[in-house]
C-alpha atoms as a PDB file:
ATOM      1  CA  UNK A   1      23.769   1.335  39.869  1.00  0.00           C
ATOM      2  CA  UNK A   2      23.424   4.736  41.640  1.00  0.00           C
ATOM      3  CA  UNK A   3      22.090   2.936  44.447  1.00  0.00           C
ATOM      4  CA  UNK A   4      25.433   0.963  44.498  1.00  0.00           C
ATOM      5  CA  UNK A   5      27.747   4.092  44.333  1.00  0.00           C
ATOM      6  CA  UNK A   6      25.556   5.426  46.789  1.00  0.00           C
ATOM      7  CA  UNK A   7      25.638   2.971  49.806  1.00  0.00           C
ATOM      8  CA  UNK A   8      27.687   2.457  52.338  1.00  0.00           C
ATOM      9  CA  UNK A   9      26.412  -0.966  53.096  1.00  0.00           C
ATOM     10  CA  UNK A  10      28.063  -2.667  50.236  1.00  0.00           C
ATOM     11  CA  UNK A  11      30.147  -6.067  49.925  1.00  0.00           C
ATOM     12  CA  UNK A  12      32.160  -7.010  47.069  1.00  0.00           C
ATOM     13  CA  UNK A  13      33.305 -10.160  45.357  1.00  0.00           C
ATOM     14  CA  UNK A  14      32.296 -13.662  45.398  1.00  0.00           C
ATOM     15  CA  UNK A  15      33.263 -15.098  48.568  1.00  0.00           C
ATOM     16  CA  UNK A  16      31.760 -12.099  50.364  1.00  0.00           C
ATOM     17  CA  UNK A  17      28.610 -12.155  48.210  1.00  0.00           C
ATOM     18  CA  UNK A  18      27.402 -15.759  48.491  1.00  0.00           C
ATOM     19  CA  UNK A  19      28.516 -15.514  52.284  1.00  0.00           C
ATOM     20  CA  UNK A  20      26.140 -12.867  53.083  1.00  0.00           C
ATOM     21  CA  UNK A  21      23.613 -13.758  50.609  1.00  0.00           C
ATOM     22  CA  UNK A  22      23.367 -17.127  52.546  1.00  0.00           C
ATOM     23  CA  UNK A  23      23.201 -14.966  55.657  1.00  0.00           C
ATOM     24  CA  UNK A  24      20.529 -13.552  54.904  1.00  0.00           C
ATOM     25  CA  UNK A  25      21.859 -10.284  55.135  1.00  0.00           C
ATOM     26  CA  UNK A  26      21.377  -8.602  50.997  1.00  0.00           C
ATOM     27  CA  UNK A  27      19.048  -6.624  49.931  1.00  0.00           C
ATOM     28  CA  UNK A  28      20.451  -6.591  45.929  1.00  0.00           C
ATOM     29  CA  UNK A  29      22.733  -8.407  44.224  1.00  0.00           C
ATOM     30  CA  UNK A  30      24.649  -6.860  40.949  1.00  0.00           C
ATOM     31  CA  UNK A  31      26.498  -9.272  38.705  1.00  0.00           C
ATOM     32  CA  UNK A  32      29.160  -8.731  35.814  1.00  0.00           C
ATOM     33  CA  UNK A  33      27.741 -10.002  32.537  1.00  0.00           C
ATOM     34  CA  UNK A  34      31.530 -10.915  31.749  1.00  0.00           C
ATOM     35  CA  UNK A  35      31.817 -12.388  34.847  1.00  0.00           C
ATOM     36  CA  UNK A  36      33.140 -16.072  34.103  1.00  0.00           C
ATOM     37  CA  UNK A  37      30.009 -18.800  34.148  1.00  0.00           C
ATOM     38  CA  UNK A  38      30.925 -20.457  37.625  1.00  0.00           C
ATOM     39  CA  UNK A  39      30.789 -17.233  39.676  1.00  0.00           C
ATOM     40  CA  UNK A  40      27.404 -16.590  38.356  1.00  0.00           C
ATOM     41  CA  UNK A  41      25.941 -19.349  38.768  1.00  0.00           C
ATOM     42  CA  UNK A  42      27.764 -19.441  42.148  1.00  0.00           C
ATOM     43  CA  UNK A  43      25.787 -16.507  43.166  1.00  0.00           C
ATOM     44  CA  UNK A  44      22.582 -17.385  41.701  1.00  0.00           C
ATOM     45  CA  UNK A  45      22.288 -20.758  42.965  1.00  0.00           C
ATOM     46  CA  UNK A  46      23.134 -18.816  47.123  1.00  0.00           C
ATOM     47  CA  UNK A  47      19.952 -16.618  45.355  1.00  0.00           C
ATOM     48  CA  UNK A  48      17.805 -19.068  44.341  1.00  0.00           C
ATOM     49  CA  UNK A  49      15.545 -19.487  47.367  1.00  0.00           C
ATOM     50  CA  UNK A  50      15.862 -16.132  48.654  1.00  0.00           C
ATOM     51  CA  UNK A  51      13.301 -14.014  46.847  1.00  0.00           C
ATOM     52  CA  UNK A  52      16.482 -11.183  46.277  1.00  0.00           C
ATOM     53  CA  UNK A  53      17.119  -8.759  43.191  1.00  0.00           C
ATOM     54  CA  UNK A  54      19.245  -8.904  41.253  1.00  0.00           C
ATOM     55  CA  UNK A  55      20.785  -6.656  38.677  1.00  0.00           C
ATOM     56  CA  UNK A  56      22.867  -7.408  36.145  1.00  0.00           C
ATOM     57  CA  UNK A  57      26.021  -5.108  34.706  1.00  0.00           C
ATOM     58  CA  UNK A  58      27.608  -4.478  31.285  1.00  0.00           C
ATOM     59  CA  UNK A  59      30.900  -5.443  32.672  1.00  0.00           C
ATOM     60  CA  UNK A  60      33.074  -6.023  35.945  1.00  0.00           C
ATOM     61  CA  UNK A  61      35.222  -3.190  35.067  1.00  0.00           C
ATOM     62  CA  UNK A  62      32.112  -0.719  35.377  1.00  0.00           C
ATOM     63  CA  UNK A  63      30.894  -2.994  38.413  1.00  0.00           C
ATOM     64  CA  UNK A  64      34.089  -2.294  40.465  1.00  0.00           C
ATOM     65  CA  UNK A  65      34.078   1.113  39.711  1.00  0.00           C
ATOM     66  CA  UNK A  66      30.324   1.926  41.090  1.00  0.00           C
ATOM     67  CA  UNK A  67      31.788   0.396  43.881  1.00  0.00           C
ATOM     68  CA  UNK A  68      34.698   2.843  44.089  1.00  0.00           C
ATOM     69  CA  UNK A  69      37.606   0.007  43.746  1.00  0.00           C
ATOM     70  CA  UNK A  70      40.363   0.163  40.894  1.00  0.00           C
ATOM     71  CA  UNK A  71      40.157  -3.201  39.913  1.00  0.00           C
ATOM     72  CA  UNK A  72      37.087  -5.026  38.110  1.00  0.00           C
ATOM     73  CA  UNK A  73      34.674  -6.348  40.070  1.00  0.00           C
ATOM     74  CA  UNK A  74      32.248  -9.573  39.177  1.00  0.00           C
ATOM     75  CA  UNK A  75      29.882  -9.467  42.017  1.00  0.00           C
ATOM     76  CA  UNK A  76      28.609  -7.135  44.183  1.00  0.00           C
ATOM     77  CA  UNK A  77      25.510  -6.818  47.328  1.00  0.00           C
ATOM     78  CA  UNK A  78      23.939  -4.099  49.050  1.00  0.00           C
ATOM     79  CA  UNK A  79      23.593  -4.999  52.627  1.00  0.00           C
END
């Protein structure tokens, strides 16, 4: 998560996730655990062939604030 807070290069949220995932652009990929089922899966199956990381977190309130936002957050990529 500290890598998170610290980057500049960050998307968030689900559109911009899978869109960049499928880019080819991310390096990580953090997702909620209390994210609802569809977004996760959403994100895994953009994942599935593209050899990426990816870290799960407790929740999406503690998701959207390592990403400095005020509102939860259910996914999240470093770029």
């Amino acid at each position: 998560m500290q890598e998170l807070k610290a980057s500049r290069n960050r998307i968030v949220g689900l559109k911009q996730t899978v869109k960049a995932v499928k880019s080819g652009v991310v390096k990580k990929v953090y997702i909620a655990e209390n994210a609802e089922d569809f977004i996760k899966q959403s994100v895994l199956d953009a994942c599935r062939d593209k050899n990426l990381q990816i870290i799960y977190v407790d929740s999406m309130k503690e998701l959207g604030s390592a990403c400095g936002i005020g509102i939860g957050a259910s996914t999240a990529a470093i770029i």
